[in-house]
PDB file of N, CA and C in Angstrom:
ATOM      1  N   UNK A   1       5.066  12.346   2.567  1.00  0.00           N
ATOM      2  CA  UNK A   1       5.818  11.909   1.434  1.00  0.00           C
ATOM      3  C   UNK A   1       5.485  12.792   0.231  1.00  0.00           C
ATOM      4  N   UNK A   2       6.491  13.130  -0.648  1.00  0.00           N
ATOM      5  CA  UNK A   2       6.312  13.917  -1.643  1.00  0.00           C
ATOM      6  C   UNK A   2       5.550  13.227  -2.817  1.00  0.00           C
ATOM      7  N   UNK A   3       4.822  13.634  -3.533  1.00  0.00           N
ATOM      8  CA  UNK A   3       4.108  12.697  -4.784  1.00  0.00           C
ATOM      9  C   UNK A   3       5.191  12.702  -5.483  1.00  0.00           C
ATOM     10  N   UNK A   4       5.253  11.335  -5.980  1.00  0.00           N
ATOM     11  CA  UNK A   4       6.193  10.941  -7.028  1.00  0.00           C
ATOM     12  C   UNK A   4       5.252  10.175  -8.342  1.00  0.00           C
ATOM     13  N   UNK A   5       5.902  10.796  -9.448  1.00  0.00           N
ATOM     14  CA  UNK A   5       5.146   9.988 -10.490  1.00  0.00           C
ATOM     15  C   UNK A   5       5.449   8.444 -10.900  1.00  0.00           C
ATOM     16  N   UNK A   6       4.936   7.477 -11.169  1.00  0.00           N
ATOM     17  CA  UNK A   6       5.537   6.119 -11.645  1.00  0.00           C
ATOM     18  C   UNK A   6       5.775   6.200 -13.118  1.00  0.00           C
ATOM     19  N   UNK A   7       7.008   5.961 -12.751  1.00  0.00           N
ATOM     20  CA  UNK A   7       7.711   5.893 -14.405  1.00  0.00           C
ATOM     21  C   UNK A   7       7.191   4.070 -14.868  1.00  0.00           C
ATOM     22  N   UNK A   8       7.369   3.332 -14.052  1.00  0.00           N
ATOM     23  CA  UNK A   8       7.327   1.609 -14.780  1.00  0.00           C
ATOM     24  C   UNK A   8       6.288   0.805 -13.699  1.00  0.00           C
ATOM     25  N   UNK A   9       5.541   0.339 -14.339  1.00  0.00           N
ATOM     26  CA  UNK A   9       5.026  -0.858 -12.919  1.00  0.00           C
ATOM     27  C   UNK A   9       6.157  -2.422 -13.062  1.00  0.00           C
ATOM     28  N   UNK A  10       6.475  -3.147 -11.764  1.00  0.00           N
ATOM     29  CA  UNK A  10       6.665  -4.434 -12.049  1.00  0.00           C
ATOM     30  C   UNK A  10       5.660  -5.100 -11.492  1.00  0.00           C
ATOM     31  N   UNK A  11       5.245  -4.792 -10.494  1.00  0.00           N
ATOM     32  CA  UNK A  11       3.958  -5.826  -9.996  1.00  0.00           C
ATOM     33  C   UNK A  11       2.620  -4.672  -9.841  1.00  0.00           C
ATOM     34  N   UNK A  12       1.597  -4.507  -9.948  1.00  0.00           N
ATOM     35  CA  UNK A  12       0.416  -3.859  -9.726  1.00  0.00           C
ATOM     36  C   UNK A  12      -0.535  -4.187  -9.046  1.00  0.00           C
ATOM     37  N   UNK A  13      -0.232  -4.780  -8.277  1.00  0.00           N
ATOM     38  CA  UNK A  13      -1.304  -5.517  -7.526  1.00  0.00           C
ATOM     39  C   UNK A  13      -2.934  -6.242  -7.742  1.00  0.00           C
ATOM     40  N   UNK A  14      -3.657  -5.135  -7.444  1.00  0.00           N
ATOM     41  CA  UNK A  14      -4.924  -5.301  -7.858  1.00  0.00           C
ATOM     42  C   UNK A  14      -5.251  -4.750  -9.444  1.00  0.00           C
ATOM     43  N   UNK A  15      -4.385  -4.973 -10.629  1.00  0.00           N
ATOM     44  CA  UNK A  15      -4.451  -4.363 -11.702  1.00  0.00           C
ATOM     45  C   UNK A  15      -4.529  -2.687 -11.654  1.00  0.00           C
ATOM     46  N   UNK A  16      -3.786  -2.476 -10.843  1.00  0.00           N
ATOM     47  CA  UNK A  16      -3.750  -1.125 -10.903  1.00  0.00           C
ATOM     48  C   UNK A  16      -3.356  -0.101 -12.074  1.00  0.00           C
ATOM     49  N   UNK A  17      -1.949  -0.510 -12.872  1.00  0.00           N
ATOM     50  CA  UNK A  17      -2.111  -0.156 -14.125  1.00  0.00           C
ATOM     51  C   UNK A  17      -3.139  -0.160 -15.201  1.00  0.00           C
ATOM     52  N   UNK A  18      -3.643  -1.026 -15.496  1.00  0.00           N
ATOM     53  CA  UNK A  18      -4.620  -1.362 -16.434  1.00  0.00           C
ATOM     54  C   UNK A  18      -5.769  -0.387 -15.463  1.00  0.00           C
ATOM     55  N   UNK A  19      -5.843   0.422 -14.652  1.00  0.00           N
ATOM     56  CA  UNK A  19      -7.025   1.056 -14.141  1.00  0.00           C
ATOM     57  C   UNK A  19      -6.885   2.522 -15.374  1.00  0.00           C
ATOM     58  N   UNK A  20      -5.345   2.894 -15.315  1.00  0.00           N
ATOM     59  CA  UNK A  20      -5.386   3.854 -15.897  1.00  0.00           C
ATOM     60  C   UNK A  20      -5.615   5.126 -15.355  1.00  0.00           C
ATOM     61  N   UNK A  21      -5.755   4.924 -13.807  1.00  0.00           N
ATOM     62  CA  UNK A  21      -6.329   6.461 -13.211  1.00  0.00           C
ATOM     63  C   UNK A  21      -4.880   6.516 -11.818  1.00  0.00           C
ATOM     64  N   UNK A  22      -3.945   5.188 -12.326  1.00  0.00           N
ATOM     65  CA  UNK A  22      -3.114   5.210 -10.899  1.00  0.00           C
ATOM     66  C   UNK A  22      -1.814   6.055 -11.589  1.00  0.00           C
ATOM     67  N   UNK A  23      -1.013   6.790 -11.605  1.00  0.00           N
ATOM     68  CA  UNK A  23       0.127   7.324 -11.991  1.00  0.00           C
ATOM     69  C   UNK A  23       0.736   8.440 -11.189  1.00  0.00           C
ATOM     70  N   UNK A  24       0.918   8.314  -9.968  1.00  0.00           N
ATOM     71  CA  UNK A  24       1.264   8.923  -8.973  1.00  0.00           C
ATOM     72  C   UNK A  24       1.366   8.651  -7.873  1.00  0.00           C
ATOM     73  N   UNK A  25       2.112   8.528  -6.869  1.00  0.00           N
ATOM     74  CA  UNK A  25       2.048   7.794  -5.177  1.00  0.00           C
ATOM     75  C   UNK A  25       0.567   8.282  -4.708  1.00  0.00           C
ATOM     76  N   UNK A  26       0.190   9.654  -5.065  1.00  0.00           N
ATOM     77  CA  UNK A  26      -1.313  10.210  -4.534  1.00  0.00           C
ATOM     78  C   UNK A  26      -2.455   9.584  -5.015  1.00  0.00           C
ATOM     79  N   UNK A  27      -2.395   9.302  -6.446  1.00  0.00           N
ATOM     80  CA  UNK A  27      -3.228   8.121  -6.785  1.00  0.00           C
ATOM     81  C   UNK A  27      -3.233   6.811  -6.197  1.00  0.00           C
ATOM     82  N   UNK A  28      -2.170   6.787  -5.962  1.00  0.00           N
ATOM     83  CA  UNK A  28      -1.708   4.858  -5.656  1.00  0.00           C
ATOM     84  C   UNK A  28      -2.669   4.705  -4.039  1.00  0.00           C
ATOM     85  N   UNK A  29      -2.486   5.919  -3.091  1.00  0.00           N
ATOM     86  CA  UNK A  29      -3.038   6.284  -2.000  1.00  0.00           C
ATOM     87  C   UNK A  29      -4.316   6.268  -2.401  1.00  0.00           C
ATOM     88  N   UNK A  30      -4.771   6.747  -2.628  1.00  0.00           N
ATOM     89  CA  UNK A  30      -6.042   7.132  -2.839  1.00  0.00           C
ATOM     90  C   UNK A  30      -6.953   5.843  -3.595  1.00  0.00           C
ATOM     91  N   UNK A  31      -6.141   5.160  -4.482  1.00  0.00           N
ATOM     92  CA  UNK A  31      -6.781   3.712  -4.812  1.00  0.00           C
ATOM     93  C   UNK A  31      -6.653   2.740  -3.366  1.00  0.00           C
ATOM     94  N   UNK A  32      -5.656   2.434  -2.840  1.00  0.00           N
ATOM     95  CA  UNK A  32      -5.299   2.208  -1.685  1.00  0.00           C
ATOM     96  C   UNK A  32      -6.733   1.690  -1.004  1.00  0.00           C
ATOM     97  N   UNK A  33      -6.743   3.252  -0.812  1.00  0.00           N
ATOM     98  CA  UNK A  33      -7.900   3.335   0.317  1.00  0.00           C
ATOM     99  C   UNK A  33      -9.318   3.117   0.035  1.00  0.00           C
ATOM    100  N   UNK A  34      -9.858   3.286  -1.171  1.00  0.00           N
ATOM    101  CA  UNK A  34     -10.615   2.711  -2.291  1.00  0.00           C
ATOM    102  C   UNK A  34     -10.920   0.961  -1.776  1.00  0.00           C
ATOM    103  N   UNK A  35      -9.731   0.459  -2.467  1.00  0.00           N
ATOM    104  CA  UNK A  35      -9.504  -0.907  -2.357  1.00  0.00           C
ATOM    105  C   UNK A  35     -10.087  -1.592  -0.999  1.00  0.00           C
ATOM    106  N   UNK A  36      -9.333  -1.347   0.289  1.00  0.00           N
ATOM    107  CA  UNK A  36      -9.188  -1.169   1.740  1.00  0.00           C
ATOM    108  C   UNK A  36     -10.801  -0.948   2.194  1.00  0.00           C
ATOM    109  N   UNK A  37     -10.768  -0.053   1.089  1.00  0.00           N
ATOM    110  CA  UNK A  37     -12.642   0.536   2.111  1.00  0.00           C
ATOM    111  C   UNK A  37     -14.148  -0.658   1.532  1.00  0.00           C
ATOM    112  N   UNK A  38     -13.423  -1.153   0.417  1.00  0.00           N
ATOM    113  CA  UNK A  38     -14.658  -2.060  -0.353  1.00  0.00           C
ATOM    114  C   UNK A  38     -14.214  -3.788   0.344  1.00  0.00           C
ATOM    115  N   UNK A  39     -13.050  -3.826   0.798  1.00  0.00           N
ATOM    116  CA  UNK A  39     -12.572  -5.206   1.448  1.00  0.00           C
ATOM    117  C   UNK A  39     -12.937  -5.097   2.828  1.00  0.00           C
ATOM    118  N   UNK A  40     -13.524  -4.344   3.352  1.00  0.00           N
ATOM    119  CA  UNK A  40     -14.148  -3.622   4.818  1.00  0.00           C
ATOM    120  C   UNK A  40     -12.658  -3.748   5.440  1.00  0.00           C
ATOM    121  N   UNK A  41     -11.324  -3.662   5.723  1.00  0.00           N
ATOM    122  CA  UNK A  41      -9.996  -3.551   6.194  1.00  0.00           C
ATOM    123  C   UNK A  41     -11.141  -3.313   7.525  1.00  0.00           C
ATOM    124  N   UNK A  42     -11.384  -2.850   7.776  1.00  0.00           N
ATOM    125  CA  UNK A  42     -11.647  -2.345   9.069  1.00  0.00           C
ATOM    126  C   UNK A  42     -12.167  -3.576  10.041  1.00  0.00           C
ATOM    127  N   UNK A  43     -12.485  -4.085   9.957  1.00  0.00           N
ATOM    128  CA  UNK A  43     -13.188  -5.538  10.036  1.00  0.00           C
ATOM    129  C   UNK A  43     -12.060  -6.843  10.122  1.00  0.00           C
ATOM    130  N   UNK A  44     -10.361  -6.471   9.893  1.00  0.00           N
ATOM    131  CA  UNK A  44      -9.499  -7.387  10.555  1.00  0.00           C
ATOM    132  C   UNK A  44      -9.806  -7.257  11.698  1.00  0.00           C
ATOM    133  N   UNK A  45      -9.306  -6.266  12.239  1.00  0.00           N
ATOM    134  CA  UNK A  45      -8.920  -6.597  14.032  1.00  0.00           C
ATOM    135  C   UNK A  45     -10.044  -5.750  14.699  1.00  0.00           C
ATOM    136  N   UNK A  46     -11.700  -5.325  14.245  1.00  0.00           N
ATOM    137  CA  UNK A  46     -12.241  -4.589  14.811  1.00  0.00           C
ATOM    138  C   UNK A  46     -11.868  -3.475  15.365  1.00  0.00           C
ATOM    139  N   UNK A  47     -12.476  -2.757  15.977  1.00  0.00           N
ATOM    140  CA  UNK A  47     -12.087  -1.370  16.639  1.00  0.00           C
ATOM    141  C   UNK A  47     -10.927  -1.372  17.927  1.00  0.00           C
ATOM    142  N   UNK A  48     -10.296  -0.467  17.324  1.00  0.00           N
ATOM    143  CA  UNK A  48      -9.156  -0.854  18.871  1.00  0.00           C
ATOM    144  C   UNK A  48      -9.221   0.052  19.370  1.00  0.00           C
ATOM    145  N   UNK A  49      -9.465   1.175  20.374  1.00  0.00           N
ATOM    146  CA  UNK A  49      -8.578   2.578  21.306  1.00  0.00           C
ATOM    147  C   UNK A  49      -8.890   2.211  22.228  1.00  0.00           C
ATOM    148  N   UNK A  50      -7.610   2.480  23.089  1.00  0.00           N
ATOM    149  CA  UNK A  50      -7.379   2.405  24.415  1.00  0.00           C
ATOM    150  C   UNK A  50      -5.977   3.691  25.147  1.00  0.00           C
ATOM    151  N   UNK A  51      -6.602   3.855  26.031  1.00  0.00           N
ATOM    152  CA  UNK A  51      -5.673   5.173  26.963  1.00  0.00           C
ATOM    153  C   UNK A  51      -4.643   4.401  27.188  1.00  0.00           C
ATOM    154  N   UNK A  52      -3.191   4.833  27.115  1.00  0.00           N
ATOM    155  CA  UNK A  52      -1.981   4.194  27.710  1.00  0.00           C
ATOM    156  C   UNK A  52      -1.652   5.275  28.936  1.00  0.00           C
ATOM    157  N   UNK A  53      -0.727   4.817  29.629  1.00  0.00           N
ATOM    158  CA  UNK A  53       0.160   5.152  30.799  1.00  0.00           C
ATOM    159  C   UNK A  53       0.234   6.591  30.443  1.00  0.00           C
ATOM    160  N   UNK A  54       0.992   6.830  29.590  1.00  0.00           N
ATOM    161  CA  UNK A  54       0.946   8.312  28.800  1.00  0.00           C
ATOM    162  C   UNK A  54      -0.239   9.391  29.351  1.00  0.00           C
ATOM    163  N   UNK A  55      -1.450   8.747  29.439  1.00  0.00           N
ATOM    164  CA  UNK A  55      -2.741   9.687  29.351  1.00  0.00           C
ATOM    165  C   UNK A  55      -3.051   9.861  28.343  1.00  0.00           C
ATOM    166  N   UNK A  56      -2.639   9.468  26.890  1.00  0.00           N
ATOM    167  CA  UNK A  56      -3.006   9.892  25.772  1.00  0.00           C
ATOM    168  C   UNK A  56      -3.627   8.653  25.264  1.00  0.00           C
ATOM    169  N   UNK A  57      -4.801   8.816  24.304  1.00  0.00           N
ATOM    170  CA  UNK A  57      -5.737   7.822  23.605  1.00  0.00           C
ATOM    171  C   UNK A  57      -4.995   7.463  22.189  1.00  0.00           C
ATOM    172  N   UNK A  58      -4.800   6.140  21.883  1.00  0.00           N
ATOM    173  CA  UNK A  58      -4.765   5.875  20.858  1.00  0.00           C
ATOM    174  C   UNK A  58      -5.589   4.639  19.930  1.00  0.00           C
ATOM    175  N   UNK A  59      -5.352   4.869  18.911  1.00  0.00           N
ATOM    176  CA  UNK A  59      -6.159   3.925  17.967  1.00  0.00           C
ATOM    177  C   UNK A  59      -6.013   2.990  17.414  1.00  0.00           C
ATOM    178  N   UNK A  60      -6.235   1.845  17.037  1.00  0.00           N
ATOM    179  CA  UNK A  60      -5.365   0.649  16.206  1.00  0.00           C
ATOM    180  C   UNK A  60      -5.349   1.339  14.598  1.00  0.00           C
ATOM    181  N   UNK A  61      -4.992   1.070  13.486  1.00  0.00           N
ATOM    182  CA  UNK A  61      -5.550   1.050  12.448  1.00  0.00           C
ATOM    183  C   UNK A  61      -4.725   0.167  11.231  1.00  0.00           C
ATOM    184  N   UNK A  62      -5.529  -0.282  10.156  1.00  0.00           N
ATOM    185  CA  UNK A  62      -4.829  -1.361   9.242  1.00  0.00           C
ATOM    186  C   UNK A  62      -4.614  -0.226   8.445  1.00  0.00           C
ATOM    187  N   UNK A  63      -3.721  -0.060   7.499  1.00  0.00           N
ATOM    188  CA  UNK A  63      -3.239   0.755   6.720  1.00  0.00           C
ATOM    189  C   UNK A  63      -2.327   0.408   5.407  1.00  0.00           C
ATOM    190  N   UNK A  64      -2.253   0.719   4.330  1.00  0.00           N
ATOM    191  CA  UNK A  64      -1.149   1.164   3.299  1.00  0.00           C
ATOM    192  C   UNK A  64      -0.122   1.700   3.581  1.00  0.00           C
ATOM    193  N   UNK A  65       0.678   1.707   2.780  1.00  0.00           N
ATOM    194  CA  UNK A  65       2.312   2.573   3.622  1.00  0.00           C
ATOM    195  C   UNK A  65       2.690   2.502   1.877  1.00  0.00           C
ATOM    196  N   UNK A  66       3.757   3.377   1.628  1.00  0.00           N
ATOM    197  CA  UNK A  66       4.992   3.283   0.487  1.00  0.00           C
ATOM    198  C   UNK A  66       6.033   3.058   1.108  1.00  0.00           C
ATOM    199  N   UNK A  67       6.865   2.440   1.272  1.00  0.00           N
ATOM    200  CA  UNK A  67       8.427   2.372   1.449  1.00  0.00           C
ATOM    201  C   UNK A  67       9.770   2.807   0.422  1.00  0.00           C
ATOM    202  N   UNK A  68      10.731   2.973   0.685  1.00  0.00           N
ATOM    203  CA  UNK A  68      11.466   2.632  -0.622  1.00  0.00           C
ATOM    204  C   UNK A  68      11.775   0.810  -0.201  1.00  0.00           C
ATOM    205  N   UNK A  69      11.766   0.524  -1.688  1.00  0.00           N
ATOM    206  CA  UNK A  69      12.089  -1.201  -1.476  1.00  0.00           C
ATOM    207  C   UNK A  69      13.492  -1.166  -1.148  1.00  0.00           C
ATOM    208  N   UNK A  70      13.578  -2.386  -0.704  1.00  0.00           N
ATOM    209  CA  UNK A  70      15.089  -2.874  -0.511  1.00  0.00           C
ATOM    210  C   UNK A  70      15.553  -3.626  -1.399  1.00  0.00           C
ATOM    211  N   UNK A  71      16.904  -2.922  -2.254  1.00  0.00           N
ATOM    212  CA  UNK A  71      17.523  -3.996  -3.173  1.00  0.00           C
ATOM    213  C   UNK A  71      16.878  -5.065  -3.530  1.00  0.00           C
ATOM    214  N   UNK A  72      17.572  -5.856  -2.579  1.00  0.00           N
ATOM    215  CA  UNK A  72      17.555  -6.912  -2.400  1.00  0.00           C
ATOM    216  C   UNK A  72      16.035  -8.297  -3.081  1.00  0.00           C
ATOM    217  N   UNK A  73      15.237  -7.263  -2.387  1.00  0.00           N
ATOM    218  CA  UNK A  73      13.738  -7.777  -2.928  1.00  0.00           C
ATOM    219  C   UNK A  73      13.756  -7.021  -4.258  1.00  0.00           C
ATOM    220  N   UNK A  74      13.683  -6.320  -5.088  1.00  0.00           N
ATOM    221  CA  UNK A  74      13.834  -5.528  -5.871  1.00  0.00           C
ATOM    222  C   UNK A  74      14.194  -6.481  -6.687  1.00  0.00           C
ATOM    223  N   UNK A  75      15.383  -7.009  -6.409  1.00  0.00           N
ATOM    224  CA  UNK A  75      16.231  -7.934  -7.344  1.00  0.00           C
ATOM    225  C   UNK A  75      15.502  -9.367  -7.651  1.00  0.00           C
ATOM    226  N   UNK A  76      15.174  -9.471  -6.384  1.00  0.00           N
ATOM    227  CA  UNK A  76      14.158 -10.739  -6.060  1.00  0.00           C
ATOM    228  C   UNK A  76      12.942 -10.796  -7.024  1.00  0.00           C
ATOM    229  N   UNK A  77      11.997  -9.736  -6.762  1.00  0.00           N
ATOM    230  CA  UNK A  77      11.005  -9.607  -7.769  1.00  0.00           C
ATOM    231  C   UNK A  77      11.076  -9.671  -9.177  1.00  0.00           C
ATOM    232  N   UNK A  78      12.412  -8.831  -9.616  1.00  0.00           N
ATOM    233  CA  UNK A  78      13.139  -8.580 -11.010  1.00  0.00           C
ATOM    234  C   UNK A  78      13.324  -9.864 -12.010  1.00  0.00           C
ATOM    235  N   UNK A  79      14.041 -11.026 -10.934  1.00  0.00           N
ATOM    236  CA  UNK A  79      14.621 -12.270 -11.692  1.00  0.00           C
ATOM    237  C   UNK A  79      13.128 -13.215 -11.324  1.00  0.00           C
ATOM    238  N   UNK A  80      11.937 -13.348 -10.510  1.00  0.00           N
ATOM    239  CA  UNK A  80      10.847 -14.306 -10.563  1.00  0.00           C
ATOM    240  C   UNK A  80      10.278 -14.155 -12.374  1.00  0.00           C
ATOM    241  N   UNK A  81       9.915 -12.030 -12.201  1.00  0.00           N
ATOM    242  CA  UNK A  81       9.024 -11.669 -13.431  1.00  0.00           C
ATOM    243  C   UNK A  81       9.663 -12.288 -14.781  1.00  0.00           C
ATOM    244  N   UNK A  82      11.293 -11.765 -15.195  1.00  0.00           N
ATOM    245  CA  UNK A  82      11.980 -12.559 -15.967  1.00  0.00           C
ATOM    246  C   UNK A  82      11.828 -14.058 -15.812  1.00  0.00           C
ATOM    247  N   UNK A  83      11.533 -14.759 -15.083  1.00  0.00           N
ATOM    248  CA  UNK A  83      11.598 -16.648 -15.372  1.00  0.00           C
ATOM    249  C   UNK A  83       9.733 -16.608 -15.939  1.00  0.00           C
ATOM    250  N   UNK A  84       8.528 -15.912 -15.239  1.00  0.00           N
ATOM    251  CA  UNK A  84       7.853 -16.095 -15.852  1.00  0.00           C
ATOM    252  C   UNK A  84       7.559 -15.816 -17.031  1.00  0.00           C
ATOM    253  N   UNK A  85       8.080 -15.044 -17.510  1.00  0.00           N
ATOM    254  CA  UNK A  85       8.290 -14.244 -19.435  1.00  0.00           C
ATOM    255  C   UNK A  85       8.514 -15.501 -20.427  1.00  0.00           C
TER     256      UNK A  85
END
């Protein structure tokens, strides 16, 4: 994914704005994993790899992702933040 800068927050999760060091998808990653690594993430589903049919080994892993949102939620989120204002 290409770094994109954040022009607006609507939700920040873990106060990520107010960190002041997040303003970029590469930051947002990189807090991410920050976050993820002090909540031990690793420690949901324990260690997973196992060989498939394939012959090839793979790994479980819990992870972050960016998406683009969908409308729809977009809109959703948009009109909750407005009723709490």
């Amino acid at each position: 994914m290409k770094n994109l800068k954040i022009k607006r927050w609507i939700c920040d999760g873990d106060s990520l704005e107010s960190s002041g060091s997040v303003h970029d998808t590469d930051s947002l990653l990189e807090a991410a994993s920050d976050i993820m690594d002090s909540a031990e993430t690793w420690e949901i589903m324990g260690e997973i790899l196992f060989e498939a049919e394939d012959g090839k080994f793979y790994v479980g892993t819990v992870n972050f992702c960016i998406d683009e949102a969908n409308p729809e939620y977009v809109n959703d989120v948009l009109a909750r933040e407005q009723e709490s204002d």
